[in-house]
PDB file of N, CA and C in Angstrom:
ATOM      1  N   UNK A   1     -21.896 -15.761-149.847  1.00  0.00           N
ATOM      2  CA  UNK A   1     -22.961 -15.483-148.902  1.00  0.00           C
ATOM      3  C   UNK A   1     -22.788 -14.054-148.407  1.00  0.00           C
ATOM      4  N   UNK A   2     -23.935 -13.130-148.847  1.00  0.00           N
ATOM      5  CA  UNK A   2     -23.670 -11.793-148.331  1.00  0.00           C
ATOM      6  C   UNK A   2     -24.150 -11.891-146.962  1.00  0.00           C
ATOM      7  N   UNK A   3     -23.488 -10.603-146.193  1.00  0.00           N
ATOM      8  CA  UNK A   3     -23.936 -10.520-144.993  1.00  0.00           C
ATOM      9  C   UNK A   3     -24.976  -9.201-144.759  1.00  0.00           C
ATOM     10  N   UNK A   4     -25.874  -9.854-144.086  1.00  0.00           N
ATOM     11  CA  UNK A   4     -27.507  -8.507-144.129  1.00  0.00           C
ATOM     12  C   UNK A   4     -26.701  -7.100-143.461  1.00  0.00           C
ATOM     13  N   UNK A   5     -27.588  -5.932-143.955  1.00  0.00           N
ATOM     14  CA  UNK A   5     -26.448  -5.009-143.689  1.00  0.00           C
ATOM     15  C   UNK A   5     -26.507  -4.505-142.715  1.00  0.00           C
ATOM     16  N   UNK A   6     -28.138  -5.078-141.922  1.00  0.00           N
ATOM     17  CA  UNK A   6     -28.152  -4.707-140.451  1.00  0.00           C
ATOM     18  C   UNK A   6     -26.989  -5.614-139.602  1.00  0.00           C
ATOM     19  N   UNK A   7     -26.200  -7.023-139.918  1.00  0.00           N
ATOM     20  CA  UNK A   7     -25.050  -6.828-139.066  1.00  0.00           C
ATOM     21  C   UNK A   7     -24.286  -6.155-138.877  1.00  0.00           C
ATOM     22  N   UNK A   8     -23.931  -5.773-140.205  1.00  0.00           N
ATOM     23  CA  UNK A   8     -22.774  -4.690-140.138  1.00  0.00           C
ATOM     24  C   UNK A   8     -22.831  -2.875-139.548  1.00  0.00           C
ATOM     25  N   UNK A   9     -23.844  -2.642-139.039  1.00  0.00           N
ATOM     26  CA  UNK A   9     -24.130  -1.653-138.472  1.00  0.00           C
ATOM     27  C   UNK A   9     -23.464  -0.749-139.788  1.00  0.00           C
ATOM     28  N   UNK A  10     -24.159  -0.500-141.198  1.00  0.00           N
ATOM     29  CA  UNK A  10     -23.203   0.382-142.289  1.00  0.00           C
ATOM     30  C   UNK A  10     -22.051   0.196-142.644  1.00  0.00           C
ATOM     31  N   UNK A  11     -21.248  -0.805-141.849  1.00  0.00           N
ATOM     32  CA  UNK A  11     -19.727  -0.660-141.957  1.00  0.00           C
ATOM     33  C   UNK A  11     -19.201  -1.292-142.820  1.00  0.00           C
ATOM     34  N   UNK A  12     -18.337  -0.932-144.212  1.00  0.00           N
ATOM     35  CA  UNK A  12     -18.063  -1.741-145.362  1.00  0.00           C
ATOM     36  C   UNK A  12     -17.278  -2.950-144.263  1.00  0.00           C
ATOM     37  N   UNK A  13     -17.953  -4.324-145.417  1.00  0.00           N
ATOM     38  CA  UNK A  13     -17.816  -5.288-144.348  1.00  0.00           C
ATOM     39  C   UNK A  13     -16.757  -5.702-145.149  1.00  0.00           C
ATOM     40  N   UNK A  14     -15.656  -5.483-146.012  1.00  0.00           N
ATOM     41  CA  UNK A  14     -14.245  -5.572-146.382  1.00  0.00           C
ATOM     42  C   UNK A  14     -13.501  -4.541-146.304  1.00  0.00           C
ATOM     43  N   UNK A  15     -12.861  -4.508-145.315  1.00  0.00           N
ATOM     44  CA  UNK A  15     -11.497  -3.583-145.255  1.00  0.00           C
ATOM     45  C   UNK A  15     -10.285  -3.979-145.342  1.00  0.00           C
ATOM     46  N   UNK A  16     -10.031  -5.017-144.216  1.00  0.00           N
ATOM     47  CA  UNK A  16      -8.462  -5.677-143.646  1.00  0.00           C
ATOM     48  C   UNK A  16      -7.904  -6.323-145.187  1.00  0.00           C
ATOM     49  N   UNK A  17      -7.561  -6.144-145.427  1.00  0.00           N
ATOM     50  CA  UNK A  17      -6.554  -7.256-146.819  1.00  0.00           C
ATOM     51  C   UNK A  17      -5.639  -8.329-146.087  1.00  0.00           C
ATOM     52  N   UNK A  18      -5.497  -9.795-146.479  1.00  0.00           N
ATOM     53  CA  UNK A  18      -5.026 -10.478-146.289  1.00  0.00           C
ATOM     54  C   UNK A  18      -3.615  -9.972-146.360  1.00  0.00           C
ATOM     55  N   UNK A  19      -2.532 -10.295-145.499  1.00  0.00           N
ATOM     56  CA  UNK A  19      -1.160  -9.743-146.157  1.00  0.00           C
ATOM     57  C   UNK A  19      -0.859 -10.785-147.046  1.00  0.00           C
ATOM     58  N   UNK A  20      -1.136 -11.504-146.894  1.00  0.00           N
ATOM     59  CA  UNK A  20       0.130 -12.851-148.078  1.00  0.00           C
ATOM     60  C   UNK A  20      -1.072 -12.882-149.476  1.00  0.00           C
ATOM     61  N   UNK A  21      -2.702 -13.016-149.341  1.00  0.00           N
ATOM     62  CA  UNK A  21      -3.124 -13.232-150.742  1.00  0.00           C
ATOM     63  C   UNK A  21      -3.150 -11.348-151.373  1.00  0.00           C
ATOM     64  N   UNK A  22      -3.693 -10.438-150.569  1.00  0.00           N
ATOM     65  CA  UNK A  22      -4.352  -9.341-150.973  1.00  0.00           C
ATOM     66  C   UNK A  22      -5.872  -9.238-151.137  1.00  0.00           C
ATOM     67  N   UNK A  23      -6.291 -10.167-150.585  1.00  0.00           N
ATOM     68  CA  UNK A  23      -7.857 -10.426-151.156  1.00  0.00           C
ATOM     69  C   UNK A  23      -8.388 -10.022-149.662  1.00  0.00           C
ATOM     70  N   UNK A  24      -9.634  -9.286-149.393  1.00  0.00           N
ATOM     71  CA  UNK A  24     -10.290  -8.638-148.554  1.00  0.00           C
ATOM     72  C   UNK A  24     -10.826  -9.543-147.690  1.00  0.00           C
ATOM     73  N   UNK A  25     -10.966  -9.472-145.871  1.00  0.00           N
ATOM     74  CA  UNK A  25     -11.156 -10.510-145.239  1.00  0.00           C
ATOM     75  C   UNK A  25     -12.564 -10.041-144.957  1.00  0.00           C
ATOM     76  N   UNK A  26     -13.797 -11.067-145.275  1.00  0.00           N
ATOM     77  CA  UNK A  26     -14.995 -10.944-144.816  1.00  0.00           C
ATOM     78  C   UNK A  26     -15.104 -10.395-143.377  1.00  0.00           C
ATOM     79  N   UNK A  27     -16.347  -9.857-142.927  1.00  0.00           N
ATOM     80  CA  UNK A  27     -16.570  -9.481-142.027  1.00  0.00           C
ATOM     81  C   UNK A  27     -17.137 -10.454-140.988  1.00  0.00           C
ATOM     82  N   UNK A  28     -17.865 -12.129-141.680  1.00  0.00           N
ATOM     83  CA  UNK A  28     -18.308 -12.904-141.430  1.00  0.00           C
ATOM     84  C   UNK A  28     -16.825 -13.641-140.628  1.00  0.00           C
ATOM     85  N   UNK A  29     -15.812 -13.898-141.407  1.00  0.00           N
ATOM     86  CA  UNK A  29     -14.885 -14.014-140.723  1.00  0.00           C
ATOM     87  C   UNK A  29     -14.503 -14.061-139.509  1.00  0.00           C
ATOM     88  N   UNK A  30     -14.681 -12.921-139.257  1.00  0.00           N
ATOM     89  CA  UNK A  30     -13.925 -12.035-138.088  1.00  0.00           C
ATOM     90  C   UNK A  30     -15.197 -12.193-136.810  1.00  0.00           C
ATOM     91  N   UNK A  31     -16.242 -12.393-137.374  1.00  0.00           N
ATOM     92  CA  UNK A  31     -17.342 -12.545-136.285  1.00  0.00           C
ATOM     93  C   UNK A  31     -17.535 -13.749-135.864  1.00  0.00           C
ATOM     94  N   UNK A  32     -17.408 -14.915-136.540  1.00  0.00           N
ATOM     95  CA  UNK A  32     -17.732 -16.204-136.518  1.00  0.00           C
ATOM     96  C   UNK A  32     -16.380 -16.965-135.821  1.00  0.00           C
ATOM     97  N   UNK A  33     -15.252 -16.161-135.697  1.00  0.00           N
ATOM     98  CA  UNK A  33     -14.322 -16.929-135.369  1.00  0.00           C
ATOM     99  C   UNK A  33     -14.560 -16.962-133.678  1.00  0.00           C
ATOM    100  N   UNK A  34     -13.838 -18.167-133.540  1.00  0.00           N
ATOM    101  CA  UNK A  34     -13.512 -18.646-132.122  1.00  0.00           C
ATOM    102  C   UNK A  34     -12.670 -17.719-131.019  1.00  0.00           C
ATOM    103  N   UNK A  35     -12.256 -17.230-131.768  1.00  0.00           N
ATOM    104  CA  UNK A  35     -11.069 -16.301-131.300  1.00  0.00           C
ATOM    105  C   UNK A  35     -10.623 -15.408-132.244  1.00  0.00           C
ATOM    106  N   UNK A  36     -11.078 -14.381-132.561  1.00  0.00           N
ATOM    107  CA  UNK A  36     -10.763 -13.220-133.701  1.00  0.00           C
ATOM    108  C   UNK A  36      -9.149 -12.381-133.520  1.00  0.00           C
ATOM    109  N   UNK A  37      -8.727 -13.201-132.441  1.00  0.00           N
ATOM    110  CA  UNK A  37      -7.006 -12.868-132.995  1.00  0.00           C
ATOM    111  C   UNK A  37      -5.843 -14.031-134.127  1.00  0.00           C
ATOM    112  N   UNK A  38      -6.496 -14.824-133.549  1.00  0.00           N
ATOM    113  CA  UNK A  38      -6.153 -15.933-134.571  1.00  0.00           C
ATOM    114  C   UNK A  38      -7.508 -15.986-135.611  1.00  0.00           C
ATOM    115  N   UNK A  39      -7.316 -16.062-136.615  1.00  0.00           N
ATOM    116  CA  UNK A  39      -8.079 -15.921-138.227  1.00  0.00           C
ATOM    117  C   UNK A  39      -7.168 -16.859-139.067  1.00  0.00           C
ATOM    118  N   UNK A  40      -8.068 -17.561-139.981  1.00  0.00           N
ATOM    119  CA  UNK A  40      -7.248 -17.909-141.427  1.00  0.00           C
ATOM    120  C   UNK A  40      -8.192 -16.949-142.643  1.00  0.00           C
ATOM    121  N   UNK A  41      -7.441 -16.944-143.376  1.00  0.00           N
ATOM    122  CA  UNK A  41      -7.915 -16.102-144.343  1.00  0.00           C
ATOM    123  C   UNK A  41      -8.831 -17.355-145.233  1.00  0.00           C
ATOM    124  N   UNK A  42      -9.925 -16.920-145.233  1.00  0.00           N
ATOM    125  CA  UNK A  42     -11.189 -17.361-146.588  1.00  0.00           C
ATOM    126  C   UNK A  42     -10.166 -18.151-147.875  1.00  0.00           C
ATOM    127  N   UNK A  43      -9.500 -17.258-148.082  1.00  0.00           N
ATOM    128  CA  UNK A  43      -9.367 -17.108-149.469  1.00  0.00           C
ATOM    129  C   UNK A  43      -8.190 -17.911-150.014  1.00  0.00           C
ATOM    130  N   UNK A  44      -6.890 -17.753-149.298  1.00  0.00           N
ATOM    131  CA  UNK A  44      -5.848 -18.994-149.554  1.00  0.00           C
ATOM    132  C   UNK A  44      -5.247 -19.448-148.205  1.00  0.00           C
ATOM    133  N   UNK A  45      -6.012 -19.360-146.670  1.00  0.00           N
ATOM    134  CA  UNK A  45      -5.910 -20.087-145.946  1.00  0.00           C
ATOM    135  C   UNK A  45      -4.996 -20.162-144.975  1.00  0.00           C
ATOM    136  N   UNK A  46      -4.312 -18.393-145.694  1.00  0.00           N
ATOM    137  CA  UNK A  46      -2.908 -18.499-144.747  1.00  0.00           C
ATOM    138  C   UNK A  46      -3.731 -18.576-143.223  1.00  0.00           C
ATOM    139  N   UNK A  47      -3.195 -18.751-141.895  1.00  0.00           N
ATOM    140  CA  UNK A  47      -2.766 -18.007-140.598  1.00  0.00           C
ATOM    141  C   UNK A  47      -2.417 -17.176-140.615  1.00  0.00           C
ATOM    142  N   UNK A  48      -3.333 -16.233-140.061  1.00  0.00           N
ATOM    143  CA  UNK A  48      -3.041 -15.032-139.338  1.00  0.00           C
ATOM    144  C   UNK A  48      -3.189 -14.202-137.703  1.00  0.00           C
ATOM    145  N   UNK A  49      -2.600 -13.361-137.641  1.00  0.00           N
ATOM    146  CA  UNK A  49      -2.161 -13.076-135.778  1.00  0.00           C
ATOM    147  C   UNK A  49      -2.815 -11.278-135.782  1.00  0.00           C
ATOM    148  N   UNK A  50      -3.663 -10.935-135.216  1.00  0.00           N
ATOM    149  CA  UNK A  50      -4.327  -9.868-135.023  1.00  0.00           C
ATOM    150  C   UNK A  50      -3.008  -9.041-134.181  1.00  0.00           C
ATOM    151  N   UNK A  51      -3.412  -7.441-134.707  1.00  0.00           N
ATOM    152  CA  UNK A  51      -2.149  -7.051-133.803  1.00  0.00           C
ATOM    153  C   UNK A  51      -2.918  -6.339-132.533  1.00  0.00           C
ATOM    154  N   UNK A  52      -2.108  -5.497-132.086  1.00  0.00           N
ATOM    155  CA  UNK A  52      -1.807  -4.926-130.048  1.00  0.00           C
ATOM    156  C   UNK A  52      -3.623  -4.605-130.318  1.00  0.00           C
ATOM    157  N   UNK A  53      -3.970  -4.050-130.892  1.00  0.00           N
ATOM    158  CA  UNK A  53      -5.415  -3.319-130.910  1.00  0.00           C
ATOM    159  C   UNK A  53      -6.443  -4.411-131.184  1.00  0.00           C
ATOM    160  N   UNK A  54      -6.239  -5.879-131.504  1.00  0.00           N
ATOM    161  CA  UNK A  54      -7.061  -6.359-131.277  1.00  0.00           C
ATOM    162  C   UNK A  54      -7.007  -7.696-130.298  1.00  0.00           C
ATOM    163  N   UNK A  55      -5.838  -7.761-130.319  1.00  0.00           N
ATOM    164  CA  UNK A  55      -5.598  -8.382-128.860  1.00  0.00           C
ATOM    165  C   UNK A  55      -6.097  -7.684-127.470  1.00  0.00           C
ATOM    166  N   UNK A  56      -5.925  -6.050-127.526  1.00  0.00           N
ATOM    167  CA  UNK A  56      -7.076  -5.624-126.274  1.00  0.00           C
ATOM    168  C   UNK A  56      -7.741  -5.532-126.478  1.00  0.00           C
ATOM    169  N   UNK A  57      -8.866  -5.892-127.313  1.00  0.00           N
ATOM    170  CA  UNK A  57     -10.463  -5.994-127.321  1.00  0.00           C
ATOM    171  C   UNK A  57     -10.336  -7.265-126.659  1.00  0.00           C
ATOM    172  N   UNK A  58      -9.901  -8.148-126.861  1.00  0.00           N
ATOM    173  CA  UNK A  58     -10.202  -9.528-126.251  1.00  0.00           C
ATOM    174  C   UNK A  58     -10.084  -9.446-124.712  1.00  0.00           C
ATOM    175  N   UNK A  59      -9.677  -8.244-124.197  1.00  0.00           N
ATOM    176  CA  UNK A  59      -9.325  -8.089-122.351  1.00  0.00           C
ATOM    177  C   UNK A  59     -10.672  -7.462-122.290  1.00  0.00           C
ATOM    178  N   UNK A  60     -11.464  -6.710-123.007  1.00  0.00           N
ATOM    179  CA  UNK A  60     -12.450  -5.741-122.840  1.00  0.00           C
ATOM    180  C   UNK A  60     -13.890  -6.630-123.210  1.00  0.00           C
ATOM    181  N   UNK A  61     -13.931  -7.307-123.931  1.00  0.00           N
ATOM    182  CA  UNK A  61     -15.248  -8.376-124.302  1.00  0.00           C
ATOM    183  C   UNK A  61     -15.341  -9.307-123.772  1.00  0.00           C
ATOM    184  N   UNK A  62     -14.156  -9.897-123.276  1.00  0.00           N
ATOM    185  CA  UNK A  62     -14.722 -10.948-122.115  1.00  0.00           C
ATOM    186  C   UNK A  62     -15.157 -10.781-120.900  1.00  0.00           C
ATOM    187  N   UNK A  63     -14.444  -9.917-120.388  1.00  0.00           N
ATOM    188  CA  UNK A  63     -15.059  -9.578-119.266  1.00  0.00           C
ATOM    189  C   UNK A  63     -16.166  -8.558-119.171  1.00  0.00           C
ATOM    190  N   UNK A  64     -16.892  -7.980-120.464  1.00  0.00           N
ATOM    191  CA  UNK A  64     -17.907  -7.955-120.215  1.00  0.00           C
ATOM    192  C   UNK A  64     -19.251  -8.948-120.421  1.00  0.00           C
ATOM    193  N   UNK A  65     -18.941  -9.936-121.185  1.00  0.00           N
ATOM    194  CA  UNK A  65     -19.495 -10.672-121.477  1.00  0.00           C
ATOM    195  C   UNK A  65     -19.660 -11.457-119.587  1.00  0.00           C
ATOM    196  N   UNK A  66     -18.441 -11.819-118.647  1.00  0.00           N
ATOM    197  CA  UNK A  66     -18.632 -12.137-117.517  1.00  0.00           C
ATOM    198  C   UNK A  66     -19.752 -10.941-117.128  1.00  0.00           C
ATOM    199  N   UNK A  67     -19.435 -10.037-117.313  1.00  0.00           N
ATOM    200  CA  UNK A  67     -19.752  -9.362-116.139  1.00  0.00           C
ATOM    201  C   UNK A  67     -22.295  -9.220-116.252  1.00  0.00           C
ATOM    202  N   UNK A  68     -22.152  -9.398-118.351  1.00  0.00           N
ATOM    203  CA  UNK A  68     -23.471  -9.466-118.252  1.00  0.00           C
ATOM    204  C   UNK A  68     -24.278 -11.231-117.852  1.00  0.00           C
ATOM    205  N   UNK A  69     -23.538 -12.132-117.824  1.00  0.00           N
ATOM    206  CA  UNK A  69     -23.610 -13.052-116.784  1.00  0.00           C
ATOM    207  C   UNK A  69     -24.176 -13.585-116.179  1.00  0.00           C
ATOM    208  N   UNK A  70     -23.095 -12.681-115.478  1.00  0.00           N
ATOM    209  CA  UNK A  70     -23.457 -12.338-113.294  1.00  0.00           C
ATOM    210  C   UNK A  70     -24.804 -11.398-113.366  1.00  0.00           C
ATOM    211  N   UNK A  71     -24.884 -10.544-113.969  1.00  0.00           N
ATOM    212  CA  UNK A  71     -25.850  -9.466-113.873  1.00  0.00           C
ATOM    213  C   UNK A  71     -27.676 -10.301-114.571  1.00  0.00           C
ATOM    214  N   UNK A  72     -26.852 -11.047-115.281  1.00  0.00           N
ATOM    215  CA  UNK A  72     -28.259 -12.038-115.745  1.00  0.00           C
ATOM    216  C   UNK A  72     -28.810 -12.866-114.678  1.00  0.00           C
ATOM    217  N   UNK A  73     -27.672 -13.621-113.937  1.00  0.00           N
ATOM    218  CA  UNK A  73     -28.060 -14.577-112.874  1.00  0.00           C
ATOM    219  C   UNK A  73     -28.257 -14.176-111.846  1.00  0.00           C
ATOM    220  N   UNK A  74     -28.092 -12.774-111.513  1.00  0.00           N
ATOM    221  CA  UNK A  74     -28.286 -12.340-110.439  1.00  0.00           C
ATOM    222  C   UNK A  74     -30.180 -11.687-110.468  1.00  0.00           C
ATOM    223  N   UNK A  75     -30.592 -11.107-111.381  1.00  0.00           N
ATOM    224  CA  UNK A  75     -31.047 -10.447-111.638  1.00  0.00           C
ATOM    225  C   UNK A  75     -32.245 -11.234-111.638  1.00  0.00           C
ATOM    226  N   UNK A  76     -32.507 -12.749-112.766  1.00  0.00           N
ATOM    227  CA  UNK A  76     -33.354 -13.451-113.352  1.00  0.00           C
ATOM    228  C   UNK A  76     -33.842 -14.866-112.196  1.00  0.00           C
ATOM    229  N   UNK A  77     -35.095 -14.824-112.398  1.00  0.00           N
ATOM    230  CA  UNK A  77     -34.650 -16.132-111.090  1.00  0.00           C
ATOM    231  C   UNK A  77     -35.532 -17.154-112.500  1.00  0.00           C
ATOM    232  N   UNK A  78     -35.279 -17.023-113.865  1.00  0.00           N
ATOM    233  CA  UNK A  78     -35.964 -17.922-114.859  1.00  0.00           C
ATOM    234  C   UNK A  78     -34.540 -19.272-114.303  1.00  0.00           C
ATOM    235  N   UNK A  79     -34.871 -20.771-115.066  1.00  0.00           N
ATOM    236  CA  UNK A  79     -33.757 -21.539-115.472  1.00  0.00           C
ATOM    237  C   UNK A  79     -32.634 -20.744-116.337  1.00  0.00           C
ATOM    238  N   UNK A  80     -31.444 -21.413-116.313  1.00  0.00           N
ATOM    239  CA  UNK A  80     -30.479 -21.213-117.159  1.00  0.00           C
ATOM    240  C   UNK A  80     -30.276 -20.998-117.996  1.00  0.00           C
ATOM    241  N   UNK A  81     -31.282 -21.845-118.495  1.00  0.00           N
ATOM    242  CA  UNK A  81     -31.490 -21.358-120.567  1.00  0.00           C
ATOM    243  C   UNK A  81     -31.545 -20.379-121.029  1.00  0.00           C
ATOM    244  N   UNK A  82     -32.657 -19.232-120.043  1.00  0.00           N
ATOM    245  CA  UNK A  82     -32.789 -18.039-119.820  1.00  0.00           C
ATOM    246  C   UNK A  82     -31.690 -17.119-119.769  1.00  0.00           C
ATOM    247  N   UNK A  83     -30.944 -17.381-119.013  1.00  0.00           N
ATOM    248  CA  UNK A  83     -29.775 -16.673-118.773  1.00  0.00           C
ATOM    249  C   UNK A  83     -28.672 -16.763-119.895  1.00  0.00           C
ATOM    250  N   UNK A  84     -28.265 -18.220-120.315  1.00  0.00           N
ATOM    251  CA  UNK A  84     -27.593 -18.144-121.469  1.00  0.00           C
ATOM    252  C   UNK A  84     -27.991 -17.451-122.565  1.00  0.00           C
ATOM    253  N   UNK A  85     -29.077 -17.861-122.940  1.00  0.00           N
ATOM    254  CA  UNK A  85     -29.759 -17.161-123.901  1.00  0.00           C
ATOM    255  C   UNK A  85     -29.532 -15.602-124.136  1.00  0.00           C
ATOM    256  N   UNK A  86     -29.700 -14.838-123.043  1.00  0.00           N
ATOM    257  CA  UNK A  86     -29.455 -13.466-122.960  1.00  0.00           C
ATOM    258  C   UNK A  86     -28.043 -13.314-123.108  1.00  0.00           C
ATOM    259  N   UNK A  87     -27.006 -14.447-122.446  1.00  0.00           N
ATOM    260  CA  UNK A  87     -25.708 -13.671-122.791  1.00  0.00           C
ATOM    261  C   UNK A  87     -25.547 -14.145-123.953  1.00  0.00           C
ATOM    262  N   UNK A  88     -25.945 -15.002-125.231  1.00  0.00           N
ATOM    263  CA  UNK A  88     -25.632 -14.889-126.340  1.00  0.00           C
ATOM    264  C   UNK A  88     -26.223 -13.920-127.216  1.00  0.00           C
ATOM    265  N   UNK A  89     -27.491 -13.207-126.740  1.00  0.00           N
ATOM    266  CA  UNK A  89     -27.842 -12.055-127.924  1.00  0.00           C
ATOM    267  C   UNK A  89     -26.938 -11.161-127.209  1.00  0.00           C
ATOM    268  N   UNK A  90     -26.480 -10.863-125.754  1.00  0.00           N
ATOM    269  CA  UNK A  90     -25.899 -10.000-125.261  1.00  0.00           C
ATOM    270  C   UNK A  90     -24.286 -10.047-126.349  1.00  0.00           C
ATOM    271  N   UNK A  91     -23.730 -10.894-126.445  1.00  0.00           N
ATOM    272  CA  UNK A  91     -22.656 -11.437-126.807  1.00  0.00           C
ATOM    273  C   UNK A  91     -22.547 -10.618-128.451  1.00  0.00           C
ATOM    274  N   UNK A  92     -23.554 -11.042-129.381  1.00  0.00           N
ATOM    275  CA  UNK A  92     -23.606 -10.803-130.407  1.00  0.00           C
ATOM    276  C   UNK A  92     -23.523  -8.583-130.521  1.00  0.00           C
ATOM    277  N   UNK A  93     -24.299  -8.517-129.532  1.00  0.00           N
ATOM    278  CA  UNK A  93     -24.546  -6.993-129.521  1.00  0.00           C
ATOM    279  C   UNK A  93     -22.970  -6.266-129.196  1.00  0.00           C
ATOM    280  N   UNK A  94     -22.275  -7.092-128.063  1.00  0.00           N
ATOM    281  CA  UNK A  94     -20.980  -6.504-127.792  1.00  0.00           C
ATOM    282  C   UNK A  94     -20.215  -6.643-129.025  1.00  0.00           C
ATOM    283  N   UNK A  95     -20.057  -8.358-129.878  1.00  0.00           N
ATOM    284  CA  UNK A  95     -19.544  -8.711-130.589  1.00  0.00           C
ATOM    285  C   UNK A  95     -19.016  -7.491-132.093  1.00  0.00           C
ATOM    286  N   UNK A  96     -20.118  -7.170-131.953  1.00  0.00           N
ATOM    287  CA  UNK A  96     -20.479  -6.378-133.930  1.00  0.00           C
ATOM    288  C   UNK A  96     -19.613  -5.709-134.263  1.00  0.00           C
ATOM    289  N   UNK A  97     -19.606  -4.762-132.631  1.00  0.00           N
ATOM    290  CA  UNK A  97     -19.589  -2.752-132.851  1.00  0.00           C
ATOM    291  C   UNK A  97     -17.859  -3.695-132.169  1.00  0.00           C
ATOM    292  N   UNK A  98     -17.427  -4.356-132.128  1.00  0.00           N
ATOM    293  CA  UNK A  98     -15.383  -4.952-132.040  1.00  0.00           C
ATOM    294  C   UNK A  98     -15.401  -5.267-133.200  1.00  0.00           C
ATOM    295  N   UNK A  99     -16.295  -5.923-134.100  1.00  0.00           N
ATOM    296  CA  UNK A  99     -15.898  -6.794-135.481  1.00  0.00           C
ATOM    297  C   UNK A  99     -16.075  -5.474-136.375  1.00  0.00           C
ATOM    298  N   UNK A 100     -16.617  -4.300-136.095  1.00  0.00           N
ATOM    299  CA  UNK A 100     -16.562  -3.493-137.131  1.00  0.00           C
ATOM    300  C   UNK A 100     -15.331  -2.151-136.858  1.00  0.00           C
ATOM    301  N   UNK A 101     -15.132  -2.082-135.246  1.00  0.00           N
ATOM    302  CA  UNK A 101     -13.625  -1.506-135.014  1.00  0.00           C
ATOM    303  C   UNK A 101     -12.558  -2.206-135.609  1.00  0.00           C
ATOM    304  N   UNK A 102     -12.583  -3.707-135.411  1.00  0.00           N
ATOM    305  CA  UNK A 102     -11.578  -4.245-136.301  1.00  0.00           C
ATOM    306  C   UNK A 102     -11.178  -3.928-137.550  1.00  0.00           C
ATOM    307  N   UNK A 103     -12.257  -4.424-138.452  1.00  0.00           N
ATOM    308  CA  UNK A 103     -12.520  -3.744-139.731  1.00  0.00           C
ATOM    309  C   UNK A 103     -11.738  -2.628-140.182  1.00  0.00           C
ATOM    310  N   UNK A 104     -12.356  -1.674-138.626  1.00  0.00           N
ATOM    311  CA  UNK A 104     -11.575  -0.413-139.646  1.00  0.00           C
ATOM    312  C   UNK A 104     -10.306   0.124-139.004  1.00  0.00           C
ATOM    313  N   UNK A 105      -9.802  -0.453-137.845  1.00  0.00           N
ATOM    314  CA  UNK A 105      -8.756   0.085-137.433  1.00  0.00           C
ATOM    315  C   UNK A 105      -7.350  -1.240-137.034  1.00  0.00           C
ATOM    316  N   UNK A 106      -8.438  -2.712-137.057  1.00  0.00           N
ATOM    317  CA  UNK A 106      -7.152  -3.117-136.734  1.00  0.00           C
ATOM    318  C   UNK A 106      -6.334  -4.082-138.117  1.00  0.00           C
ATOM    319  N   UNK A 107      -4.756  -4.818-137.752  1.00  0.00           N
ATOM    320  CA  UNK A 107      -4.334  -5.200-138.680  1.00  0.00           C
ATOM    321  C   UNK A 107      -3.831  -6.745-138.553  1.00  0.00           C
ATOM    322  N   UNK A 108      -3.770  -7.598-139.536  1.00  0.00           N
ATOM    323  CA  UNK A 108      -3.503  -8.941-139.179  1.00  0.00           C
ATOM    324  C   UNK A 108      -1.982  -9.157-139.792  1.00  0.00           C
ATOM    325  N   UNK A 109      -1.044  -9.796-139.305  1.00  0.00           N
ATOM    326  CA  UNK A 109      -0.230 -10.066-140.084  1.00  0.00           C
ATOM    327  C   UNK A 109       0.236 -11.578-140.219  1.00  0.00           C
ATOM    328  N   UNK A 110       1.355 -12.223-140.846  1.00  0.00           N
ATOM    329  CA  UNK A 110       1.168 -13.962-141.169  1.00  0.00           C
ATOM    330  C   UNK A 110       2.166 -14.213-139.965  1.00  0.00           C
ATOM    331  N   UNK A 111       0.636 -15.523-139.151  1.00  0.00           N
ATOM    332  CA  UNK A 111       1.286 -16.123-137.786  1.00  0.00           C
ATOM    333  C   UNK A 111       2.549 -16.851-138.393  1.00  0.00           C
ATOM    334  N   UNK A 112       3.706 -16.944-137.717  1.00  0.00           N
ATOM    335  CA  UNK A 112       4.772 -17.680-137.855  1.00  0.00           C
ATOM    336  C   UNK A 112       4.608 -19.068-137.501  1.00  0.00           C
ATOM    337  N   UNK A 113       5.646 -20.056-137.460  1.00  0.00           N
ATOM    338  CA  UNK A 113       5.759 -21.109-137.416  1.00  0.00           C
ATOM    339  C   UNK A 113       6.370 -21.178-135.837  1.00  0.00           C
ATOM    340  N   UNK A 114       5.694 -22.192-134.979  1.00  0.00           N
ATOM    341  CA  UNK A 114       5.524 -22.134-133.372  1.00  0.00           C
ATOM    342  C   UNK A 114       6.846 -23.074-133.205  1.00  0.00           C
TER     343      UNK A 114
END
């Protein structure tokens, strides 16, 4: 499944290489996950642990994601739906332009055994 190339704002949407297969981690990946510091790789499934640079995006996107919110509910006097609604296209817009810094600057390596 390719990804349209208006998500990717231009950005080759394979960079990161798996460390344990070598095979390139989608960009779909990295966007769709629950938590884009923890990832399994597509391809043979290892676990993997995002390093220092993408662990602080996760201090920087959530709280803006709070902060567009508050600024929705404050702002909107529509129902809720309304408001969610906006913080999920809001969400997606913050989301991209981190999933494509990732891409190109950050690195994953294989989560250990807890």
């Amino acid at each position: 499944m390719a990804v349209p190339e208006l998500l990717t704002l231009g950005v080759s949407t394979r960079m990161i290489p798996c460390p344990h297969c070598k095979q390139p981690i989608p960009f779909r990946t990295i966007l769709f996950a629950p938590y884009p510091v923890w990832i399994s790789c597509p391809n043979c499934r290892t676990k993997l642990v995002g390093d220092r640079f993408i662990k602080i995006q996760g201090f920087v996107v959530v709280p803006i994601l709070a902060i567009m919110l508050g600024v929705a509910i404050v702002l909107t006097r529509q129902p809720l739906l309304y408001e969610l609604g906006m913080v999920i296209v809001g969400s997606f817009v913050v989301a991209i332009p981190c999933v494509a810094a990732t891409l190109r600057w950050g690195r994953y390596i294989l989560r250990g055994p807890k």
